[in-house]
Every structure is written in C-alpha cells, then in structure tokens.
Protein backbone atom coordinates (compact mmCIF):
# COMPACT_ATOMS: atom_id res chain seq x y z
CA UNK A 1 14.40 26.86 -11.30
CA UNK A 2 11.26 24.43 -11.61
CA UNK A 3 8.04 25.56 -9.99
CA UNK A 4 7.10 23.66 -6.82
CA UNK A 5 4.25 21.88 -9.16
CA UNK A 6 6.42 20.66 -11.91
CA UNK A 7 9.19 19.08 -8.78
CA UNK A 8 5.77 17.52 -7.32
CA UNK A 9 4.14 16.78 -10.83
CA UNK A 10 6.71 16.81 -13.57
CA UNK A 11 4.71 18.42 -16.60
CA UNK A 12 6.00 15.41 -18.87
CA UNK A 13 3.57 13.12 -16.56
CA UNK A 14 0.54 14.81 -18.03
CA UNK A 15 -2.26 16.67 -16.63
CA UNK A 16 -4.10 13.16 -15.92
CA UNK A 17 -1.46 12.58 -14.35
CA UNK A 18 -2.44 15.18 -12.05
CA UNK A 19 -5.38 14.42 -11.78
CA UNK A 20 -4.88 10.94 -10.57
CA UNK A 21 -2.03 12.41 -7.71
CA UNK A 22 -4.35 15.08 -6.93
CA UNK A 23 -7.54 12.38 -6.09
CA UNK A 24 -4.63 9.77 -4.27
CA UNK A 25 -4.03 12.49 -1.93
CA UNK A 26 -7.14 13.99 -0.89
CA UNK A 27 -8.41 10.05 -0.71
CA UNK A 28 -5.32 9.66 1.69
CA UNK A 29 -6.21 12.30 4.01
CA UNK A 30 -9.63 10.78 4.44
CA UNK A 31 -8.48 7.21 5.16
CA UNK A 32 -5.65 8.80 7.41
CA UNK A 33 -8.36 10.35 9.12
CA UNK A 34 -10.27 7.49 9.67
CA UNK A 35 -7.41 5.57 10.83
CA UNK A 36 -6.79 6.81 14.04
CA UNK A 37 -10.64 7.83 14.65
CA UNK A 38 -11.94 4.45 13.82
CA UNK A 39 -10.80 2.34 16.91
CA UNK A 40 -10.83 5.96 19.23
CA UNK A 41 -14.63 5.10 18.00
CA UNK A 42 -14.66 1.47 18.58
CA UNK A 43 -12.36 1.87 22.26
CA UNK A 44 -15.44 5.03 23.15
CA UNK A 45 -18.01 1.75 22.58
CA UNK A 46 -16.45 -1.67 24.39
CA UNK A 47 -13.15 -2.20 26.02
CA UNK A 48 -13.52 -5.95 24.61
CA UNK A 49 -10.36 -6.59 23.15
CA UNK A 50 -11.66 -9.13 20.91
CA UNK A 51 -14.04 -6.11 19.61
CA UNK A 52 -11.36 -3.94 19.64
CA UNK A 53 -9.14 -6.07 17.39
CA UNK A 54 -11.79 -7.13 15.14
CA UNK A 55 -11.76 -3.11 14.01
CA UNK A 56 -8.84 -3.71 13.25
CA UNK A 57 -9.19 -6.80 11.36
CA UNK A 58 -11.70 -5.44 8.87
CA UNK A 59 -9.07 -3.87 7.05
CA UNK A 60 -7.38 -7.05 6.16
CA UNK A 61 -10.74 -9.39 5.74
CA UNK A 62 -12.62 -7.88 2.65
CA UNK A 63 -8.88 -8.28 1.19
CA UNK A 64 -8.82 -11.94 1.51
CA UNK A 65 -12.67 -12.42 0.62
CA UNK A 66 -12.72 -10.19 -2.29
CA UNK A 67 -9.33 -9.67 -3.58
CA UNK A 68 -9.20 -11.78 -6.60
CA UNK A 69 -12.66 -10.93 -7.26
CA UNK A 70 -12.17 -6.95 -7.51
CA UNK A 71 -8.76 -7.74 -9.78
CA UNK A 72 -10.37 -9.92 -11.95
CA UNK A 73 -14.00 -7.07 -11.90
CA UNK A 74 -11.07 -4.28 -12.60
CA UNK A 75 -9.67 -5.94 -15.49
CA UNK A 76 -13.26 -6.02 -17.27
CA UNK A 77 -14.61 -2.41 -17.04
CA UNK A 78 -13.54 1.06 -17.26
CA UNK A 79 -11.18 1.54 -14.59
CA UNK A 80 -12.17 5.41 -14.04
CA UNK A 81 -15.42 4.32 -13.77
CA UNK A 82 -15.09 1.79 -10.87
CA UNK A 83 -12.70 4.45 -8.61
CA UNK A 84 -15.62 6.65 -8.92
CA UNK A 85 -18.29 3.98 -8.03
CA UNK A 86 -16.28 2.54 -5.08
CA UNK A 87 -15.29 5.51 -3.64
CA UNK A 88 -18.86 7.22 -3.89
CA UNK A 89 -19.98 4.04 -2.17
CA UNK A 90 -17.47 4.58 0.41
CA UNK A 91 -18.92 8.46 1.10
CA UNK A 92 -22.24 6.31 1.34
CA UNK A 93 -21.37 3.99 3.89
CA UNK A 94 -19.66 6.77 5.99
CA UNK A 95 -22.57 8.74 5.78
CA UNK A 96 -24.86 5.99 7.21
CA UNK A 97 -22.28 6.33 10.17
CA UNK A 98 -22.68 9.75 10.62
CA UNK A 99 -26.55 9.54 10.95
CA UNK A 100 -26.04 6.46 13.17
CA UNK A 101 -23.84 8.74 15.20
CA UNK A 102 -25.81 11.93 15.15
CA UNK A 103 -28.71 10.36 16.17
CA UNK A 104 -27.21 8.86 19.15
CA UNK A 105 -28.16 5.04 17.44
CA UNK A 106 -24.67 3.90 16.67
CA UNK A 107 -23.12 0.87 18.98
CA UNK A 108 -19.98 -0.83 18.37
CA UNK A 109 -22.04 -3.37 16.20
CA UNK A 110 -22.71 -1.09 13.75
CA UNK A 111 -19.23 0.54 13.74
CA UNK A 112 -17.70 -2.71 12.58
CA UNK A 113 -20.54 -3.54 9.80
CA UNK A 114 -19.52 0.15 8.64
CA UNK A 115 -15.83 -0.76 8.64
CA UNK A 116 -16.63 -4.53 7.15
CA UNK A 117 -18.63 -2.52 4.12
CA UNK A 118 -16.15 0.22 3.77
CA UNK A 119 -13.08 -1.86 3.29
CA UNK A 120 -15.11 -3.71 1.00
CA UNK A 121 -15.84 -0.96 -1.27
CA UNK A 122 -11.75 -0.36 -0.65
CA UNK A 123 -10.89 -3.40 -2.26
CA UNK A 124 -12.52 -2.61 -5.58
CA UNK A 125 -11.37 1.05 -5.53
CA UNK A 126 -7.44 0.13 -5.23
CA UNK A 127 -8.04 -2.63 -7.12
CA UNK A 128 -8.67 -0.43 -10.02
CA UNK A 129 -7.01 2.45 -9.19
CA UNK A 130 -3.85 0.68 -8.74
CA UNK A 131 -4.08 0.26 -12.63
CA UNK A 132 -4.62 3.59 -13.94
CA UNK A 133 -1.05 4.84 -13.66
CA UNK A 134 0.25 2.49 -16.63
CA UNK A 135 -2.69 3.98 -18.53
CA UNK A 136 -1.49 7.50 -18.27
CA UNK A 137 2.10 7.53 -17.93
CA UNK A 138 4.87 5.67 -20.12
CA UNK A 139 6.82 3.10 -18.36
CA UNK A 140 9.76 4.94 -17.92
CA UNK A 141 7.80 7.73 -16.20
CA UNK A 142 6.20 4.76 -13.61
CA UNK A 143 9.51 5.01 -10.79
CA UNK A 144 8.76 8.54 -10.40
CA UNK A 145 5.10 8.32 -11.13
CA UNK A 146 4.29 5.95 -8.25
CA UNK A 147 7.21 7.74 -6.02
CA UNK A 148 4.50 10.50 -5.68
CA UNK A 149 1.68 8.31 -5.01
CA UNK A 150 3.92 7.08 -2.17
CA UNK A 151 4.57 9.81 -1.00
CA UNK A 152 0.64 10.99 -0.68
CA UNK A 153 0.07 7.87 1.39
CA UNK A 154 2.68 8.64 3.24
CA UNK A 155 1.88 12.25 4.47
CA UNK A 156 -1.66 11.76 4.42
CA UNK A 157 -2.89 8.18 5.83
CA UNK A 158 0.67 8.23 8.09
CA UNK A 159 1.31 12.03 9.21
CA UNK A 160 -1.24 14.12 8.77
CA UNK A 161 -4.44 12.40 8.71
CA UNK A 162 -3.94 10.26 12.28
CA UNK A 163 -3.53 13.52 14.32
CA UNK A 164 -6.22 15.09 12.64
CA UNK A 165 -8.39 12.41 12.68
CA UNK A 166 -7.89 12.25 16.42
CA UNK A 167 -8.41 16.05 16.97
CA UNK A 168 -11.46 16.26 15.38
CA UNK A 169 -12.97 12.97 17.67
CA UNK A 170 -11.95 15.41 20.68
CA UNK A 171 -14.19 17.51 18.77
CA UNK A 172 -17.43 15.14 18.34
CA UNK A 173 -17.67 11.41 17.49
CA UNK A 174 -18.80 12.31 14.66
CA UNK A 175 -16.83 15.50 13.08
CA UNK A 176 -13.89 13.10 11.52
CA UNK A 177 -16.10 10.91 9.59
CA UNK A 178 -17.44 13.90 8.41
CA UNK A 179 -14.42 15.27 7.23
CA UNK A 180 -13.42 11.87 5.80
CA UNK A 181 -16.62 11.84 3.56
CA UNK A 182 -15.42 15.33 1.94
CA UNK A 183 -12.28 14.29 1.23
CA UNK A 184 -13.41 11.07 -0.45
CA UNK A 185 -16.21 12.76 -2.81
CA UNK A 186 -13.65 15.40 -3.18
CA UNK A 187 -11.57 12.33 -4.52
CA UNK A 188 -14.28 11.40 -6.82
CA UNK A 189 -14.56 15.00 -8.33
CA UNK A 190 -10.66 14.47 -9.42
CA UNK A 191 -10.39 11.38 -10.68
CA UNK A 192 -13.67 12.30 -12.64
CA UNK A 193 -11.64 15.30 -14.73
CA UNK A 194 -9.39 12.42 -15.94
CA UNK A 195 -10.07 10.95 -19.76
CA UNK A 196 -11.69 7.94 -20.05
CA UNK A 197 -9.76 5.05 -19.76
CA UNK A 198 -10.75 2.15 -21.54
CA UNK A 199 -9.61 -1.43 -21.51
CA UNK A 200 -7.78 -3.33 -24.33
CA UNK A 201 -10.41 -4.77 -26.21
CA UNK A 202 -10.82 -8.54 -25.39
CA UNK A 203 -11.39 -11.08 -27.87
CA UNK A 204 -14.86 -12.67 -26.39
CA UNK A 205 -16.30 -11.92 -22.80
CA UNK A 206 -15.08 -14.43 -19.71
CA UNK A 207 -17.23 -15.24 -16.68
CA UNK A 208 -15.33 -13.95 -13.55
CA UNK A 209 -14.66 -17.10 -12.55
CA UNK A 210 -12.66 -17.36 -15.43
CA UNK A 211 -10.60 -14.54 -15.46
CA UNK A 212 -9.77 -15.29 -12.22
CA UNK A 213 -7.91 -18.51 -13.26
CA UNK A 214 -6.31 -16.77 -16.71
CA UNK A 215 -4.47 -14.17 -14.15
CA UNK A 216 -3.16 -16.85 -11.85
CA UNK A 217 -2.44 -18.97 -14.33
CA UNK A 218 -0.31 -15.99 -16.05
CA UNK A 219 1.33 -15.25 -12.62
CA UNK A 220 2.35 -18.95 -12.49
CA UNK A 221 3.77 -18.68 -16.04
CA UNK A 222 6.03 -15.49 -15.05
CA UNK A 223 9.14 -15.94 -13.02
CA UNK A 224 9.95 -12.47 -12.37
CA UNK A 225 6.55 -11.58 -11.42
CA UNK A 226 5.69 -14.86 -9.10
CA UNK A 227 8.83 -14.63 -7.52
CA UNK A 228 8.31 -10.83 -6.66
CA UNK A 229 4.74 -11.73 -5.27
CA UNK A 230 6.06 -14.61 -3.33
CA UNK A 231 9.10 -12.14 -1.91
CA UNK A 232 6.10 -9.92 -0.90
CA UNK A 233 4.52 -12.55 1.09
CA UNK A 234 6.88 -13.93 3.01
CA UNK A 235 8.71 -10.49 4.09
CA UNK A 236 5.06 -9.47 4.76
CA UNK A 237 4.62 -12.48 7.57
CA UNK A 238 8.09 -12.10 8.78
CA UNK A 239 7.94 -8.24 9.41
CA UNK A 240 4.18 -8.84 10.94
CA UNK A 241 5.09 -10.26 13.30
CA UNK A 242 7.01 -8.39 15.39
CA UNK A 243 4.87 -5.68 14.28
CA UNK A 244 2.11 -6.76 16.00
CA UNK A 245 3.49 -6.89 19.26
CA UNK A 246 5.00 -3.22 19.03
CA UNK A 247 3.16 -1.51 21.20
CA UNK A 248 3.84 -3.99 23.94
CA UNK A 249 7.97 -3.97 22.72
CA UNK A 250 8.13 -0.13 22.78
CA UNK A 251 6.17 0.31 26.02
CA UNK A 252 7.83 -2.68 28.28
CA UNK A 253 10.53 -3.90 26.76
CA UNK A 254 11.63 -0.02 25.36
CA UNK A 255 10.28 1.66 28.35
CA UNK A 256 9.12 4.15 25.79
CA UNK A 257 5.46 4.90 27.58
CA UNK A 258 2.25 5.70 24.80
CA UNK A 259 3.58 8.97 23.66
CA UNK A 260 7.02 7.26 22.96
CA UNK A 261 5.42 4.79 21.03
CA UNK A 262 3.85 6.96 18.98
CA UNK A 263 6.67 8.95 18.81
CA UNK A 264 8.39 5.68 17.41
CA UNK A 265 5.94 5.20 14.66
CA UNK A 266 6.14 8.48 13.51
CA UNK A 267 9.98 7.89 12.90
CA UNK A 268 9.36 5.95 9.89
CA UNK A 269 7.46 7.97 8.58
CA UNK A 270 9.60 10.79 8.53
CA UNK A 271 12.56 8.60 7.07
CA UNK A 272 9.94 8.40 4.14
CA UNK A 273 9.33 11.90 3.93
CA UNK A 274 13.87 11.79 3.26
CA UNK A 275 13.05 9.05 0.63
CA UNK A 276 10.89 10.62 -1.15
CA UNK A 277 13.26 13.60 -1.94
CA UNK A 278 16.17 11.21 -3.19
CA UNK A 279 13.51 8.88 -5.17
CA UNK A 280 14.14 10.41 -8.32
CA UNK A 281 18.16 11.23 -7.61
CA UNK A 282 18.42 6.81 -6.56
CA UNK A 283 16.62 6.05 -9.79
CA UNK A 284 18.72 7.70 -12.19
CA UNK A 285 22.14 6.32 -10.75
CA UNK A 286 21.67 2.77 -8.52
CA UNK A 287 19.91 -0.15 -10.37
CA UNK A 288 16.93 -1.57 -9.36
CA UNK A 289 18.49 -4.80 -9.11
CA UNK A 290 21.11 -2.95 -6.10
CA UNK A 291 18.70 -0.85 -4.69
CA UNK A 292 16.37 -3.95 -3.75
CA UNK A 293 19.15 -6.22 -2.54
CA UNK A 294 20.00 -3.01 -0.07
CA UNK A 295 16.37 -2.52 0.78
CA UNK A 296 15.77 -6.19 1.37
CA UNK A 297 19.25 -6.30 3.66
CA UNK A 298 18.33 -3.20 5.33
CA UNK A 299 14.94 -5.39 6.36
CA UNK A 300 16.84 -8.45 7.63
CA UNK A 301 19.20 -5.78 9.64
CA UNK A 302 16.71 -4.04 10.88
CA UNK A 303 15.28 -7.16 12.65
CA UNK A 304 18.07 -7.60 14.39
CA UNK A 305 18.65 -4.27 15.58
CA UNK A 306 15.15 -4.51 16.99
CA UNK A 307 16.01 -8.04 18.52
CA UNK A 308 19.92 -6.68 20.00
CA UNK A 309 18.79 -3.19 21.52
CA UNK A 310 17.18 -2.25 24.75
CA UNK A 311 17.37 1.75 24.00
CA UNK A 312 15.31 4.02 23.00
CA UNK A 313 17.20 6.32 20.76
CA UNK A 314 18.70 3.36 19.22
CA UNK A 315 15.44 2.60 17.93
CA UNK A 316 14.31 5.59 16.62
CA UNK A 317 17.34 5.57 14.36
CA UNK A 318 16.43 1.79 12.96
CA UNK A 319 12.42 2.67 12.52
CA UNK A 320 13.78 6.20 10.75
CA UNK A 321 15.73 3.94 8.17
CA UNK A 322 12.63 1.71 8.00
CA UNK A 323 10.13 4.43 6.43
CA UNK A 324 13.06 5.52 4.18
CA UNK A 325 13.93 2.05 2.85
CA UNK A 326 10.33 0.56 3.36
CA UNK A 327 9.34 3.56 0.79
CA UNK A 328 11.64 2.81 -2.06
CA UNK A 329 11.23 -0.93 -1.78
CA UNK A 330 7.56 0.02 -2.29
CA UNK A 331 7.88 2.19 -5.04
CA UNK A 332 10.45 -0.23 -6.77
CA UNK A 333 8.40 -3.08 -6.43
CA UNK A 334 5.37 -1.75 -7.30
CA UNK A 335 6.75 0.08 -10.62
CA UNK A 336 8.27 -3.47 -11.48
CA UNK A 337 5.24 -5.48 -11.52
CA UNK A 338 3.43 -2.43 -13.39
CA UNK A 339 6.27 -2.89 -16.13
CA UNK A 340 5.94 -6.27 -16.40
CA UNK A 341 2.05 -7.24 -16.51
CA UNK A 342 0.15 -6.75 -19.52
CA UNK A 343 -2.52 -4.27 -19.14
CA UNK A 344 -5.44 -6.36 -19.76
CA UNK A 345 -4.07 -8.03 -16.52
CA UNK A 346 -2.76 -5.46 -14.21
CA UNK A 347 -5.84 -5.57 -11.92
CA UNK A 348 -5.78 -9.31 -11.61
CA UNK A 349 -1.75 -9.34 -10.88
CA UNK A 350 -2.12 -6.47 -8.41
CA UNK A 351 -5.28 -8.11 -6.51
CA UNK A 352 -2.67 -11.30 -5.92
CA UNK A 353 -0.46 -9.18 -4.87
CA UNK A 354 -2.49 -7.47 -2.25
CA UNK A 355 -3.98 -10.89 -1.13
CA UNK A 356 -0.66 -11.97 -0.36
CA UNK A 357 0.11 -8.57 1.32
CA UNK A 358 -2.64 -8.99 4.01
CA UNK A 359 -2.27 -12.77 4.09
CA UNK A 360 1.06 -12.36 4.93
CA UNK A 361 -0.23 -9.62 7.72
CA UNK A 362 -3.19 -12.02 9.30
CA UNK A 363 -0.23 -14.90 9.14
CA UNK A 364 2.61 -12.78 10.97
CA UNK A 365 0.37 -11.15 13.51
CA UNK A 366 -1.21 -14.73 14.75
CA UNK A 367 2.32 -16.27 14.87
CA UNK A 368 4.08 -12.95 16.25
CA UNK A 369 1.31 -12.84 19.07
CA UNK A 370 1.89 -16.59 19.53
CA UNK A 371 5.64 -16.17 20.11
CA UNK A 372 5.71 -13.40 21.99
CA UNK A 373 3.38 -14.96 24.31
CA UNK A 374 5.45 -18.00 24.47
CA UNK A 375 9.16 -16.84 24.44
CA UNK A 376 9.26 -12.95 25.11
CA UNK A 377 8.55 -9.62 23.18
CA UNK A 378 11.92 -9.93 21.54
CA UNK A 379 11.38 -13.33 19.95
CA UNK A 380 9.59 -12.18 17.14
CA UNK A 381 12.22 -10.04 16.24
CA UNK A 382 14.63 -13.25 15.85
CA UNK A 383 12.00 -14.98 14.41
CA UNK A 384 11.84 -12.04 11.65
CA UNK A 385 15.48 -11.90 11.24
CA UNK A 386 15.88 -15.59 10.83
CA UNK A 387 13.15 -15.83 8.27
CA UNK A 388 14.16 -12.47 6.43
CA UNK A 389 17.82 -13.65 6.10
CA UNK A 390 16.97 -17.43 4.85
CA UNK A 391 14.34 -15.80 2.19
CA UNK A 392 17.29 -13.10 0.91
CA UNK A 393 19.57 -16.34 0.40
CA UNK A 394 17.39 -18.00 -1.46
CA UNK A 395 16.42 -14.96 -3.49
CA UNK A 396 19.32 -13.15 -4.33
CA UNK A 397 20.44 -14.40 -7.77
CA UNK A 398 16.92 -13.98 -8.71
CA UNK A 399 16.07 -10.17 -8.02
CA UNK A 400 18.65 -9.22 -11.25
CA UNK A 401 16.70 -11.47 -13.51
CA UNK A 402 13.41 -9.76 -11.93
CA UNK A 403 15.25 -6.43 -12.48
CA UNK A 404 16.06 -7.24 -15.89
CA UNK A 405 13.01 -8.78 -17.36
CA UNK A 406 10.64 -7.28 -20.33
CA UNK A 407 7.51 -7.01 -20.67
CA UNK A 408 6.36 -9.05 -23.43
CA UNK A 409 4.68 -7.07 -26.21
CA UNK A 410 2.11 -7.96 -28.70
CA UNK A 411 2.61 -6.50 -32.18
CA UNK A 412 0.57 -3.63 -31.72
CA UNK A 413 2.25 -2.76 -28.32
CA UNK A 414 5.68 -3.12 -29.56
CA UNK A 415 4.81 -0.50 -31.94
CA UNK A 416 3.05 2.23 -29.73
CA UNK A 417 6.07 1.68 -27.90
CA UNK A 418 8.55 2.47 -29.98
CA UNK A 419 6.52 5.31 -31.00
CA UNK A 420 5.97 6.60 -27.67
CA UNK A 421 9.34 6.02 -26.11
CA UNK A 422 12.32 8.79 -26.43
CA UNK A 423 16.22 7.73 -27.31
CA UNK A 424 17.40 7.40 -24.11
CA UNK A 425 14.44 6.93 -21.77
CA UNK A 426 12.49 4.02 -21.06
CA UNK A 427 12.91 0.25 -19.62
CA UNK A 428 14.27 -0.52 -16.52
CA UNK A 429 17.17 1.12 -15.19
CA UNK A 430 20.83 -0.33 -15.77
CA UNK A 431 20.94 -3.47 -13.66
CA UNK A 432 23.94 -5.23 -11.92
C-alpha cells in the first residue's frame, strides 16, 4: 500500500517537486491567515465601509497595475530566484506591520499601504511561481501536479488558515501577522532547496515593454489559449457578481444569520476537499474536453439554484458541489494553459490570465452590487445564470479543440520530449 507521502507526492514527481508543494503550502497557511485577520484589523480601526472595502480591494489592484508587468519580469530571470525575492519582501512588509502594531503606531492608513505593498510583492511571486511546475514535472505529470497545489490553497488560505488567523487576533492584533511572517520565510527556506531553474536562453535581450507585447501578441495568435482566457473572464464577472452580495443573500434573503454564512462558505470548501481525492481517479477515465463542459454546466446550474431557492439546506448542497467542481475546473484549466504555452512565455500567458481573473472580479462585484441594489439580492443570480448559459453556447464546440490542441515544439523540444516521455503517458487525456 503507498505511504501517505507518495499518495500526497507521487515519487515520480521528483523531490523538487516536493519542494515546490511543500513551500505552496506553508505560503498558504500564511495568506489564509492573513485573510481573515486583515479586515478583523482594518474593522478594529474604522467602521467606514468605504475603508473597509478598500482592504479588500488591495488584493485585486496590484493585479491590474502590475500584472503584465510581473509576467513579462518572470519570463526574463530565474524564476526560483524571484519566489524567493518576493516572498522575502512580503516577510518585510509584514514585519513593518508588526512594529507599527507593537508600538501602538499603526492606524488604518497604514494597514492598507501594508496590504497595497504586500499584494504587490504577491503579484511577482505567483507570477513566477505559477511557472515553476512545467520546469519540474513532465506534462503528463501537470493534472496531478497542480491537483496538489489546489488542494494546499484549498486547506490552507480556505480552511485552516481563516480560523486560525482569527484566533490568534483574539489573541493580540498583532500575533497572526506574526505567524504569517514564519510561514512565508519558512516558504522561502523550501523553495530555496529546489535546483536552479533557468530560463530558455533568448536570442537577444527585450525591453519589458516589449515582451509585454510578444506575449499578447502570442495569446492573440492561439485559439485554444485566448479562448480559455476569455472563458476565464467572463465566468469570472458573471460568478462575481452574485458573489459579492453573499453575505447580504445568505443573511436576508437565506435567513442564515453570520455563523450560517460562514457556515455556507465553508461548504465549498469541503466539496473541494471530495475533489481532490477523485482528481487523479477523473483524470485517468473522463476527458478533459467532458469534464469542462460538466464543470462549466454545473456553473450555469448552480446560478440558478441560487436564483430558485429560499432554503437553507438547499444551499449548502449547491455551494458543496461548487468547491468540488470549482476545484477541478481549476486544476483542468490551469494544467491546459501550462501544456500549451511555451516556456519562455508561461509567465506572460499566466499574468493575462490573472489580469482577467481579477478584472473579471472588480467588473462582477460593481455590476452585482449595482443590481442587487436596483432589482433584489436574487437578481444577480439571474443575471449570472443568463450570462453563464449564453457564454457555454457560444463556447461549446470550442472547449474539444482547446482539449485537443498541442503544444507546438521547437526542434530541440520535440526531442527532449520524446526522450522524456514514457509509451503510454503523456499529452492530454482522450478527448470527446
């Protein structure tokens, strides 16, 4: 029977591999952490709303300012390298809260500089780290590889690091920011024991702006990959904005009360937690091409579900399918754009990607906020369903050619490849 480390960490993944899980997770903890202590912090300071939200907001800001910029900065040095920098920059900042804290100094002013500089430094780590993976493991190994990532965001910034970031700011203001900077230079320690990791060599240095323009002109050229980005985007607006009225839906329109609400959230993340377990079990026997049609449907249904009920058990069950088909779409997706982008371009590609992914929040939180307020808490939900379901049309002859497509190989590539690859393993799973 396999050891609990090689069902968590297959050995075929490679110790780096390890190495990489082993920094995602203990990075996870910390920003789970943070997550719920943050706006305890900000609430403890102002009971501003605008202030309030604005915490908020400074996850999604540096995103949009500095996106491109940290895709097109990852794609130009060592990858290993800029984790460790952004992440040691991100104990910094923390740090500087800490002493603001300790000292009794620290107003809700500096609190949002902290979280402004701190998502910055955010950008640039996942911009890079998001391309070490197809560094160290082969493609076929990517489903699985990023199915354990997953899954360390999932217990760690969803389940356990909320709770215990709220704990310890019962504790002191200052004890989970504490325990967030130990877990991020703990990060840096990992991802230090991995082997370098250096770039494709380039044929003559590019100014940033540059680069910047030679991935989005590459994205443009790529149907499978642009029309996965764009898919992205718009499901990101459309499930926004219901989102961002949830509270409000699970407390008055649910009856649900605070703890129920949280209660609700948790949900999904336990349907994850089921995911995760049949990750490896769905890859080797549905196609990718099926299993995103389902997850996409399971989207538009869920929308409706959310728009048709008025009871609460009812919507525990359709927020408990959410985390479990939320987390494969995620994996899927992710695993197909890794396949498909060259690797001198995978921190570009996925800096698009994640500029679209918090567009598409800023977009569907303004206009969930704005229906809501206009036709009732269950309006978004339509809204989301209608949108969902016209975006599936249009897309569903197109997610078997994005299923199906190949990366395309350079001469050299081709032949690591087909060095590197076992009969029988490799490329995408069997499509429709």
């Amino acid at each position: 029977m396999p050891s609990l480390g090689e069902l968590i960490a297959p050995r075929r993944l490679g110790i780096d591999f390890r190495w990489l899980l082993a920094s995602s997770w203990t990075s996870n903890i910390g920003d789970g952490i943070a997550l719920s202590a943050a706006p305890l912090l900000i609430a403890s300071m102002t009971s501003s709303p605008i202030l309030v939200a604005a915490g908020a907001m400074m996850q999604f800001l540096p995103w949009l300012l500095f996106g491109l910029l940290a895709g097109a900065v990852a794609d130009r040095h060592d990858r290993r390298r800029l984790v460790m920098l952004a992440n040691g920059l991100r104990a910094v900042i923390v740090g500087a809260l800490v002493v603001f804290l300790v000292s009794g100094h620290a107003n809700v002013w500096i609190v949002l500089a902290t979280a402004f500089l701190y998502g910055t430094a955010e950008v640039f780590a996942d911009s890079a780290g998001s391309t070490l993976l197809p560094m160290l493991v082969r493609p076929a190994d990517l489903g699985i590889g990023n199915a354990r990532l997953q899954a360390g965001y999932l217990v760690g910034n969803q389940l356990a690091g909320p709770p215990l970031g709220a704990f310890l700011f019962a504790i002191g203001s200052f004890w989970p920011f504490l325990v967030q900077i130990l877990c991020v230079s703990l990060a840096v320690v990992l991802i230090s024991r991995i082997a370098r990791t250096p770039l494709p060599e380039r044929d003559a240095p590019v100014g940033t702006s540059h680069a910047i323009r030679e991935g989005l002109r590459w994205l443009r050229g790529n149907p499978p990959v642009r029309t996965l980005v764009l898919i992205i985007l718009v499901f990101n607006v459309t499930w926004a904005a219901p989102w961002g009225v949830l509270v409000l839906y699970a407390t008055e329109h649910l009856n649900m009360g605070a703890v129920g609400y949280g209660a609700l959230t948790t949900a999904s993340a336990l349907g994850g937690l089921i995911a995760i377990g049949s990750f490896g079990w769905l890859e080797r026997h549905v196609s990718f091409a099926t299993l995103m049609r389902v997850c996409l449907s399971l989207e538009v249904l869920m929308h409706l579900g959310f728009a048709l009920t008025s009871t609460p058990w009812v919507a525990f069950v359709i927020m408990f399918g959410f985390g479990a088909y939320a987390f494969v779409w995620g994996t899927i997706s992710t695993t197909v754009r890794q396949r498909l982008v060259p690797m001198e371009l995978q921190g570009r590609i996925a800096s698009v990607n994640m500029v679209g992914v918090f567009g598409g929040l800023v977009i569907g939180q303004f206009l969930g906020g704005l229906i809501a307020q206009t036709w009732g808490l269950t309006a978004p939900w339509w809204f989301a369903f209608g949108g969902s379901a016209i975006t599936l049309l249009l897309v569903w002859r197109s997610i078997s050619h994005i299923a199906a497509a190949k990366p395309v190989l350079d001469a050299e590539e081709a032949d690591r490849a087909s060095r590197d690859e076992e009969p029988g393993a490799g490329g995408l799973p069997l499509i429709d």
